[in-house]
Protein backbone atom coordinates (compact mmCIF):
# COMPACT_ATOMS: atom_id res chain seq x y z
CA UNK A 1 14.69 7.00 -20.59
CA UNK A 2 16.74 3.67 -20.58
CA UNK A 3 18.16 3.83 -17.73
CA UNK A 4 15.24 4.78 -15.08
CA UNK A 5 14.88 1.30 -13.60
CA UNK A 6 18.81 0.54 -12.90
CA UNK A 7 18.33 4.44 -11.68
CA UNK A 8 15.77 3.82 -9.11
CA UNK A 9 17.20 0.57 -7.96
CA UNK A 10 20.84 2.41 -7.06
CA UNK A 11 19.06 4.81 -5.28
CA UNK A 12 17.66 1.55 -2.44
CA UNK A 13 20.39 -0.42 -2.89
CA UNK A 14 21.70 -0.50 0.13
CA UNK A 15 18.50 -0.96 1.96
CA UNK A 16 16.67 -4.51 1.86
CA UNK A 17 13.00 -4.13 1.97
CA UNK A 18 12.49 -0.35 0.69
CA UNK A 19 13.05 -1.46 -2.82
CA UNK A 20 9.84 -3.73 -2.57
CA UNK A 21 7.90 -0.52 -1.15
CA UNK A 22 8.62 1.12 -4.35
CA UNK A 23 7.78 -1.33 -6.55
CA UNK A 24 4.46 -1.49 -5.02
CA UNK A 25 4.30 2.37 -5.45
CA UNK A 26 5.42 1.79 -9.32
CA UNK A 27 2.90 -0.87 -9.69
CA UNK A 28 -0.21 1.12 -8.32
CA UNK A 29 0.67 4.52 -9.83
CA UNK A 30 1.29 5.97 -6.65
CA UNK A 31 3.12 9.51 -6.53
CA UNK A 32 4.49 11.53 -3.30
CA UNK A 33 3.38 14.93 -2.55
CA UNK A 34 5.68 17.75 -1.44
CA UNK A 35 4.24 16.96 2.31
CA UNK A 36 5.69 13.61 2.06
CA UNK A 37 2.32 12.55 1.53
CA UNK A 38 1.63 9.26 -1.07
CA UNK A 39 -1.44 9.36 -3.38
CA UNK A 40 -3.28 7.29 -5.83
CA UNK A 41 -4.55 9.74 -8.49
CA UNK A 42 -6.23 11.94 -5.99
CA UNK A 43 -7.32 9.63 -3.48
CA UNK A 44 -4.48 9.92 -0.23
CA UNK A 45 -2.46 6.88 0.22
CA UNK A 46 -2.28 5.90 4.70
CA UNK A 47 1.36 4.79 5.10
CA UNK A 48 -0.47 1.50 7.24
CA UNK A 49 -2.26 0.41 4.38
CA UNK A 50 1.04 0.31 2.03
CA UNK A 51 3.22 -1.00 4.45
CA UNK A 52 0.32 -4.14 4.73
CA UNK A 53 0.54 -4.43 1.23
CA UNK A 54 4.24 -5.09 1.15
CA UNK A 55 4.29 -6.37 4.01
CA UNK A 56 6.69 -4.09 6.00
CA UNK A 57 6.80 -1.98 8.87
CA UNK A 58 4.80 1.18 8.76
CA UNK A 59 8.08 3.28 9.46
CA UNK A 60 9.85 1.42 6.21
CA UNK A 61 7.01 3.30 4.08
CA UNK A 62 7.30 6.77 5.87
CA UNK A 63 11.27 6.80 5.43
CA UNK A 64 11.07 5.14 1.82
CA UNK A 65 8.52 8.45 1.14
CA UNK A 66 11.04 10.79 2.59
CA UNK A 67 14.15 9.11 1.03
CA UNK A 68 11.90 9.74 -2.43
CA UNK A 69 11.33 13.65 -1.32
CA UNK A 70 14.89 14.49 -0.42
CA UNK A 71 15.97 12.77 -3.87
CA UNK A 72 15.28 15.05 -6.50
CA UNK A 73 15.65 12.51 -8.99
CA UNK A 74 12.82 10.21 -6.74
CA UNK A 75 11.36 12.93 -6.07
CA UNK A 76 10.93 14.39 -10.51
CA UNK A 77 9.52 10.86 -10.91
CA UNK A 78 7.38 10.05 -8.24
CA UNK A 79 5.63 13.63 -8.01
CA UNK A 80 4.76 12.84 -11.36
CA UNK A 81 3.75 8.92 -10.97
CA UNK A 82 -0.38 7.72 -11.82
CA UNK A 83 -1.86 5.14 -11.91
CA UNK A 84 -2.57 3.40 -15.70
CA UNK A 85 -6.29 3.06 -15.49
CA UNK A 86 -8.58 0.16 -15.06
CA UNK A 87 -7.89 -3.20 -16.63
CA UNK A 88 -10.32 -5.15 -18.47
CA UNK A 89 -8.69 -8.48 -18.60
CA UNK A 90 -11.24 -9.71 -15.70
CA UNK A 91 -14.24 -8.37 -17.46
CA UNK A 92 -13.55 -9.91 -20.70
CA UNK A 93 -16.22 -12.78 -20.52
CA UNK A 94 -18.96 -10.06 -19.29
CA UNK A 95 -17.72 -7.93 -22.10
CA UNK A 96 -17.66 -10.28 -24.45
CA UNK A 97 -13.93 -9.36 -25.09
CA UNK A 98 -11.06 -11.64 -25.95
CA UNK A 99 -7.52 -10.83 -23.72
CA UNK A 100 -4.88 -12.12 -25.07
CA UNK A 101 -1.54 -12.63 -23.17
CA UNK A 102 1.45 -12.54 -25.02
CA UNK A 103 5.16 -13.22 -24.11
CA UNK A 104 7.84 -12.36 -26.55
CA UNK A 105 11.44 -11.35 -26.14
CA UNK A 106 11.35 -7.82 -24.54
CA UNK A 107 14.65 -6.34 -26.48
CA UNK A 108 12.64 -7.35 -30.02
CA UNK A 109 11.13 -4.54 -31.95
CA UNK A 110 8.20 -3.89 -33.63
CA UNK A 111 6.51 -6.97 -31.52
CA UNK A 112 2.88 -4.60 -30.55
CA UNK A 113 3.13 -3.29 -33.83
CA UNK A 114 2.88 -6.70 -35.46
CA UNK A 115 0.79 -8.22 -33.24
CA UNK A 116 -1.58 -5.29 -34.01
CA UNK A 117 -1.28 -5.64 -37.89
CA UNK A 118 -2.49 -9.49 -37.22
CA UNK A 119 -5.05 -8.58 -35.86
CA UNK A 120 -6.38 -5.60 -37.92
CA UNK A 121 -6.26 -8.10 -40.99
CA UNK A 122 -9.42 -9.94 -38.60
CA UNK A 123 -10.86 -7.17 -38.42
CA UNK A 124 -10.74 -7.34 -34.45
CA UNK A 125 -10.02 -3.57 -32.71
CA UNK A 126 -7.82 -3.39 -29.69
CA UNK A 127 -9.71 -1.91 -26.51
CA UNK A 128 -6.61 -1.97 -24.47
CA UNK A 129 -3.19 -2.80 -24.57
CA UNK A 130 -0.57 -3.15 -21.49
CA UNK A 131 2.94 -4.12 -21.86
CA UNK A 132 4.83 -4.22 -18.48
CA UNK A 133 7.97 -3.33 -18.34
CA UNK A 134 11.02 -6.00 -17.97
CA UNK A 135 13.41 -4.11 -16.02
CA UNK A 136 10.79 -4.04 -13.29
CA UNK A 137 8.69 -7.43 -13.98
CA UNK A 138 10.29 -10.68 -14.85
CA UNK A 139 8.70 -12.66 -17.45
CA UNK A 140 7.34 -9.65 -18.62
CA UNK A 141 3.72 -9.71 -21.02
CA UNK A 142 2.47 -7.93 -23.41
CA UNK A 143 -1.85 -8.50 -22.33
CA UNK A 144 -4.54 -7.12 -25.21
CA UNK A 145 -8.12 -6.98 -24.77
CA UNK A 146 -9.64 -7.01 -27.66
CA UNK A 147 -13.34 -7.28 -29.36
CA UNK A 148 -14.82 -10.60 -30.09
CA UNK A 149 -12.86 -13.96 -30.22
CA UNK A 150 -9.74 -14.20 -31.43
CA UNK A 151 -9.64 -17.11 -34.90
CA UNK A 152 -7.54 -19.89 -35.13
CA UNK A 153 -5.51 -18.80 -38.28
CA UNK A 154 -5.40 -15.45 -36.34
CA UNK A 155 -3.53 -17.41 -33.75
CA UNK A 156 -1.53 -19.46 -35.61
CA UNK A 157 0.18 -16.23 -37.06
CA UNK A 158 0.68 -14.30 -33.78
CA UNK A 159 2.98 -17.81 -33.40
CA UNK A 160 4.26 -17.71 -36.27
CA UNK A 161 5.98 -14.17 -35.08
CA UNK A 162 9.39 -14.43 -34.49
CA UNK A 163 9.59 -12.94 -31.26
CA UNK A 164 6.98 -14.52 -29.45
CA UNK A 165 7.83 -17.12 -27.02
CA UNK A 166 4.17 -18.11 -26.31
CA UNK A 167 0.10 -16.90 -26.01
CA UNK A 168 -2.11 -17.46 -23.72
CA UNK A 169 -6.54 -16.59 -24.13
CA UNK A 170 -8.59 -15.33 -21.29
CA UNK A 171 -12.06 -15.44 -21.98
């Protein structure tokens, strides 16, 4: 679905701060619940905690929540929102792991499939791969975690990709 993000962002665009609210809700995986309720997974959301987190009024959360329930295109995404999972990129040196933080131009094809490829040819296997999306993050990354450390000639080939602006390694 192309156009979700410009979707969302028509819905709150007349209000200022609401917009942030869900983005933080988009960013944890959080979904609303018939009873106007917000959850992560299973674990119930407090309207206080979320407005401290984007920093905002408590009553900015409760009508963003009810703005997404009366919507019922809000409401078909955000009843259905979870959260990705836990990231390993701040485990990597107890894992023993490589992460490996890519940027590359977000409208260019085939970049995780490449990337990928490189790596396969090293023999190193992917434990996780998150790409966030650039019509909600700006300088948007591709991050892998993968086994082991990554090689120099490994490296100087994921440059050598066309699309890719620049890596960073967390160890």
């Amino acid at each position: 679905m192309n156009d979700m993000w410009p979707n969302i962002r028509k819905q709150f665009e007349r209000q200022v701060v609401r917009p942030d609210v869900v983005r933080k809700m988009i960013e944890c995986g959080m979904r609303v619940s018939d009873d106007e309720k917000v959850y992560v997974d299973d674990v119930e959301v407090d309207y206080t905690a979320l407005a401290r987190a984007v920093d905002v009024d408590r009553r900015v959360v409760k009508q963003t929540v009810q703005q997404i329930r009366s919507n019922r295109y809000l409401y078909s995404l955000f009843s259905k929102t979870k959260p990705l999972g836990t990231s390993l990129v701040d485990l990597v040196s107890q894992l023993g792991y490589t992460a490996i933080v890519i940027e590359a131009d977000p409208k260019a094809p085939g970049v995780m499939a490449g990337v990928a490829e490189i790596l396969s040819r090293y023999q190193m296997v992917v434990r996780q791969a998150v790409a966030e999306d650039p019509e909600m993050v700006p300088d948007a990354k591709m991050t892998l975690v993968v086994e082991g450390q990554l090689t120099g000639q490994a490296m100087e080939e994921l440059h050598g990709m066309k699309a890719v602006r620049s890596i960073k390694i967390l160890k």
